[in-house]
C-alpha atoms as a PDB file:
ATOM      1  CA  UNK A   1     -18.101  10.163 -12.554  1.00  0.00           C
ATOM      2  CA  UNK A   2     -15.147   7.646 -11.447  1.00  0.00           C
ATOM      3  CA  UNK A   3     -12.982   9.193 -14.259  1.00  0.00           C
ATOM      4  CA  UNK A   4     -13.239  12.377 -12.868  1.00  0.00           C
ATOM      5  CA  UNK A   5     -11.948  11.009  -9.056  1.00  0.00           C
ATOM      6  CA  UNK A   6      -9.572   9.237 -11.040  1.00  0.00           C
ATOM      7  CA  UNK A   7      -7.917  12.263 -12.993  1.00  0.00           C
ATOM      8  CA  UNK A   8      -8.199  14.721  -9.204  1.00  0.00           C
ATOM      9  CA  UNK A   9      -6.077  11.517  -7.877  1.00  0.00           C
ATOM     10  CA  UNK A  10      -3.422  11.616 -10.386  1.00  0.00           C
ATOM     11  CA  UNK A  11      -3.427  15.444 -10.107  1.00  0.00           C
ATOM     12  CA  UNK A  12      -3.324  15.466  -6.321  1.00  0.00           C
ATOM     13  CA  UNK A  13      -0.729  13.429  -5.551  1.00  0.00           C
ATOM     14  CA  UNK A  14       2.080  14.320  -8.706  1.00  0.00           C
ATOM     15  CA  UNK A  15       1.317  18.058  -8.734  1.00  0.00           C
ATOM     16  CA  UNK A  16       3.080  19.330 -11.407  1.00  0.00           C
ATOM     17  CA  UNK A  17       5.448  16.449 -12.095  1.00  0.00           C
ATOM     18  CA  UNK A  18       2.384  15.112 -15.000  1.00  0.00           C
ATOM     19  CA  UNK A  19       0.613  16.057 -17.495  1.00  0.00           C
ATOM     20  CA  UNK A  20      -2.222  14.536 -19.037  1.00  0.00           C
ATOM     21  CA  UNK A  21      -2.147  13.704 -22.904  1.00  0.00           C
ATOM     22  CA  UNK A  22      -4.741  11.489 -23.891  1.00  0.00           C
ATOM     23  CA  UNK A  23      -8.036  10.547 -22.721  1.00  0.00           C
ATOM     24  CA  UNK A  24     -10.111   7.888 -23.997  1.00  0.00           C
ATOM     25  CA  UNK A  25     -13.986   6.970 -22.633  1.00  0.00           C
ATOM     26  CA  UNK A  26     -16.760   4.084 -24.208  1.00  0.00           C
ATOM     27  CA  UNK A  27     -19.027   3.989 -21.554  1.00  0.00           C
ATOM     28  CA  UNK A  28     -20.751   1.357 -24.153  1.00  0.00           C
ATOM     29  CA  UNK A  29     -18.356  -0.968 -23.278  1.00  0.00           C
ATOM     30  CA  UNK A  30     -18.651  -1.502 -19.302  1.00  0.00           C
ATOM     31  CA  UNK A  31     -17.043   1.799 -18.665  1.00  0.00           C
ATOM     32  CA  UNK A  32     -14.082   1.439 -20.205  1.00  0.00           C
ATOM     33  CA  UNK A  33     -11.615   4.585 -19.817  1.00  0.00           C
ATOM     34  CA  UNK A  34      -8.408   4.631 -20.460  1.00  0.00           C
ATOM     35  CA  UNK A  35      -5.404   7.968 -19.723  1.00  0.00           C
ATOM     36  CA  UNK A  36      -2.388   9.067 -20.614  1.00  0.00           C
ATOM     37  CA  UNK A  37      -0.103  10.554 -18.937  1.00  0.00           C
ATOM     38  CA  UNK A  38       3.552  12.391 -19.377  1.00  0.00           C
ATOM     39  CA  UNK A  39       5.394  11.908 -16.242  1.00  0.00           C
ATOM     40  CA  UNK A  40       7.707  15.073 -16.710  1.00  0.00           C
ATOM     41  CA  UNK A  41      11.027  14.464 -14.433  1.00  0.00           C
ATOM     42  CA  UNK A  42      11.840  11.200 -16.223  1.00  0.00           C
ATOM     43  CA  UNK A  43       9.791  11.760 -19.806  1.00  0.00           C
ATOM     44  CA  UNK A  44       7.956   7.783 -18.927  1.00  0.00           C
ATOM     45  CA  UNK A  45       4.452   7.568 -20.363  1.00  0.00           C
ATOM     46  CA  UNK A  46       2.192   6.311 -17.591  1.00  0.00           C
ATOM     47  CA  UNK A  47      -1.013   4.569 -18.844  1.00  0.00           C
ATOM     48  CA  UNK A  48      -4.224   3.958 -16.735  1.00  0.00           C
ATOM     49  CA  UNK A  49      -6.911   1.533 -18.619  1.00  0.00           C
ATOM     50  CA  UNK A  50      -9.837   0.118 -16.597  1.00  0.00           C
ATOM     51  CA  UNK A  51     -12.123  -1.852 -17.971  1.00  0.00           C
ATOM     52  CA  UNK A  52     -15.122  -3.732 -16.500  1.00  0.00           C
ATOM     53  CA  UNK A  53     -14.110  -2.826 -12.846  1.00  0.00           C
ATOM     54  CA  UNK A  54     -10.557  -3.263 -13.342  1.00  0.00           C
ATOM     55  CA  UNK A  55      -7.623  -1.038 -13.597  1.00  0.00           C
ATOM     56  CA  UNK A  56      -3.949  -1.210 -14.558  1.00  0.00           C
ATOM     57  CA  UNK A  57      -1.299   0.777 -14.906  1.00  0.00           C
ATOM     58  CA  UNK A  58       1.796   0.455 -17.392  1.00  0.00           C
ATOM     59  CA  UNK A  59       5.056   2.624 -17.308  1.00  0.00           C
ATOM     60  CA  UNK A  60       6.552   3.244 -20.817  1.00  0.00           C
ATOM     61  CA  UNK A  61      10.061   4.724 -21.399  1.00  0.00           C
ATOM     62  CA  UNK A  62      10.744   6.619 -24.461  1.00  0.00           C
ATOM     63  CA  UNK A  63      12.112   3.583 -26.582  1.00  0.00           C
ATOM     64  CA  UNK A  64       8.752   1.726 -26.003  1.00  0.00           C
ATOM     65  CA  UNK A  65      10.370  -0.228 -23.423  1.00  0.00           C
ATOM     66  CA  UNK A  66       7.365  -1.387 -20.500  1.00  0.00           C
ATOM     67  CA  UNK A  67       6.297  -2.866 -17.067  1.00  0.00           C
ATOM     68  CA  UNK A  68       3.500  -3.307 -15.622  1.00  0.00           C
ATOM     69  CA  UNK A  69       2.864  -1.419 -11.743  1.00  0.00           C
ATOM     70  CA  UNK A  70       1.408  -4.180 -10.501  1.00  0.00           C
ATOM     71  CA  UNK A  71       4.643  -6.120 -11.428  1.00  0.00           C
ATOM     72  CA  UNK A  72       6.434  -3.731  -9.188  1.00  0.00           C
ATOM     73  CA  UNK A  73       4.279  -2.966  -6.510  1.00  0.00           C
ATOM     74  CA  UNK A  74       1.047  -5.179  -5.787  1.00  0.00           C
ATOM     75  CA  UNK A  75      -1.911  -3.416  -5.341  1.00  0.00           C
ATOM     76  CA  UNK A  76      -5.741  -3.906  -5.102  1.00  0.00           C
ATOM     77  CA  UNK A  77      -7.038  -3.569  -9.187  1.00  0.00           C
ATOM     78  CA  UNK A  78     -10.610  -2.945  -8.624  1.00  0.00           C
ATOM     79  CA  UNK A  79     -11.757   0.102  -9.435  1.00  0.00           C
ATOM     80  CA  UNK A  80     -12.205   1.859  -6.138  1.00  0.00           C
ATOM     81  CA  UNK A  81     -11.211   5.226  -5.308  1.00  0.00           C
ATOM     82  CA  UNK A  82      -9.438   4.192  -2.667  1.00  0.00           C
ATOM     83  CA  UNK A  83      -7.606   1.589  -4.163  1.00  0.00           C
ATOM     84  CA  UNK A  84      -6.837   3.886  -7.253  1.00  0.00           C
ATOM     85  CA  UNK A  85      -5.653   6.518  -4.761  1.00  0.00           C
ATOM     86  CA  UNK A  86      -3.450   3.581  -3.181  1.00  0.00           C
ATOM     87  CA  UNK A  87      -1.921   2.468  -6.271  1.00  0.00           C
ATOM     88  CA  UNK A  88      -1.012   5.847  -7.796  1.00  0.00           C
ATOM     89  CA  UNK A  89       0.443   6.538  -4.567  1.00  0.00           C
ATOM     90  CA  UNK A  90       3.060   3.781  -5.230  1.00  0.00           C
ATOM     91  CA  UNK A  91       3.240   4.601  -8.698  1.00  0.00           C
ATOM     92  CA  UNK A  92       4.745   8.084  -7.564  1.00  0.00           C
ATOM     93  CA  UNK A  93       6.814   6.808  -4.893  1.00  0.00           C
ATOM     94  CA  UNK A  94       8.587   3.970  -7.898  1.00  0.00           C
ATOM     95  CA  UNK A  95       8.913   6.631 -10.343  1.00  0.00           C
ATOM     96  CA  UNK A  96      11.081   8.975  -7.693  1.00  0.00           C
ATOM     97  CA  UNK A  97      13.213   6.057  -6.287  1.00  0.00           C
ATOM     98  CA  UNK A  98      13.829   4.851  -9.963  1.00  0.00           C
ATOM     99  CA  UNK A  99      14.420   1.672  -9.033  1.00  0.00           C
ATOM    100  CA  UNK A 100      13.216  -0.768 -11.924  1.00  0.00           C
ATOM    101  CA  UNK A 101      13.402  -2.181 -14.884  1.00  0.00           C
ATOM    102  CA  UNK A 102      11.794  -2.390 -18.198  1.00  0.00           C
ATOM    103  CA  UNK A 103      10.880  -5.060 -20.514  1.00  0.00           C
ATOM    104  CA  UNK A 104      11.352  -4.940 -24.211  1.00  0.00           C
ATOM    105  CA  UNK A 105      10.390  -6.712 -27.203  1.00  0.00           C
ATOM    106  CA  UNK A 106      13.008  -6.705 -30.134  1.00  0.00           C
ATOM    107  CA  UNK A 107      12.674  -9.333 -33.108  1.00  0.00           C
ATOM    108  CA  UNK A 108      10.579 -11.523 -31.196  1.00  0.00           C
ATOM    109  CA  UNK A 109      12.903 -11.455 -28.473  1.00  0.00           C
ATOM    110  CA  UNK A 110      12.086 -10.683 -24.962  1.00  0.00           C
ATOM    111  CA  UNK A 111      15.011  -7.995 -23.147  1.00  0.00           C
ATOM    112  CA  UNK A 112      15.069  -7.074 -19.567  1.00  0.00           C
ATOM    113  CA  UNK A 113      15.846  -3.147 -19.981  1.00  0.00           C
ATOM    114  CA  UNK A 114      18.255  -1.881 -16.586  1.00  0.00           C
ATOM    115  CA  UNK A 115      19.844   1.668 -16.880  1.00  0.00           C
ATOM    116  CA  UNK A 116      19.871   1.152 -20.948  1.00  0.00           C
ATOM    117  CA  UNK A 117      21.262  -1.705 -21.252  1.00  0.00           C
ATOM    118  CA  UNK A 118      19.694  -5.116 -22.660  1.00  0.00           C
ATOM    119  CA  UNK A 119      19.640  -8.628 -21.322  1.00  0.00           C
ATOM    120  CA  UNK A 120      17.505 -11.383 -23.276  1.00  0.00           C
ATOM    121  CA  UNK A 121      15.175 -12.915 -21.045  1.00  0.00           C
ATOM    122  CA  UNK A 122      15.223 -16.563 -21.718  1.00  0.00           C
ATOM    123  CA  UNK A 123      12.206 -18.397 -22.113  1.00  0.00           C
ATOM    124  CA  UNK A 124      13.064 -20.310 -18.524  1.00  0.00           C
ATOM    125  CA  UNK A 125      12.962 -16.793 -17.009  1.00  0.00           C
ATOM    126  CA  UNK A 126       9.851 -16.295 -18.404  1.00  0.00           C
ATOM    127  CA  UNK A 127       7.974 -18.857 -16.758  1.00  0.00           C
ATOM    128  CA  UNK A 128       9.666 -19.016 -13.782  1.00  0.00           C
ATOM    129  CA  UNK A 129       7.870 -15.137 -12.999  1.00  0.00           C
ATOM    130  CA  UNK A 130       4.470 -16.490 -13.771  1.00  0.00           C
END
């Protein structure tokens, strides 16, 4: 089963360093799966969901503050073993460099979230990254 690959990927290449919380599976709905991790050295909350052949993976801090991998580091989203492999790969080697930021949303505000501190996005910004 692909989730099984999928969990021996995230197992062989962060050892120790995770630790898997949650696991979710409706193989009614086009194989949908999604996991939760607790990436220990930095206490993020990494979140694969695939659905329908796809995969992504978020990175939550402990104030609920997000980003998206593929944001960081591009990567091939279909769900492939290889391509999972791939991606996690460069999720591990973001999460030890460190070097990133989060997105927030406070009273329908938008914050960019760098080394805890907050800077509104403006709606400009916003579509300028699309």
């Amino acid at each position: 089963m692909l989730l099984d690959k999928v969990l021996d990927i995230f197992s062989d290449i962060f050892g120790k360093d995770i630790f898997l919380t949650e696991k979710q599976i409706a193989v009614e709905h086009m194989v949908f799966f999604k996991i939760i991790y607790r990436y220990l050295p930095l206490e993020y909350e990494i979140i694969l969901e695939n659905d329908r052949g796809v995969f992504s993976i978020e990175i939550y801090d402990n104030e609920g503050a997000h980003r998206n991998l593929y944001g960081i580091k591009k990567y091939n989203s279909a769900t492939r073993e290889e391509n999972v492999k791939d991606a996690v790969q460069k999720l591990k080697d973001i999460l030890e460099k460190d070097d990133f930021y989060f997105y927030i949303n406070r009273g329908n505000k938008l914050y960019k979230k760098i080394d805890q501190c907050y800077k509104r996005v403006r709606e400009e910004e916003i579509y300028r990254r699309k």
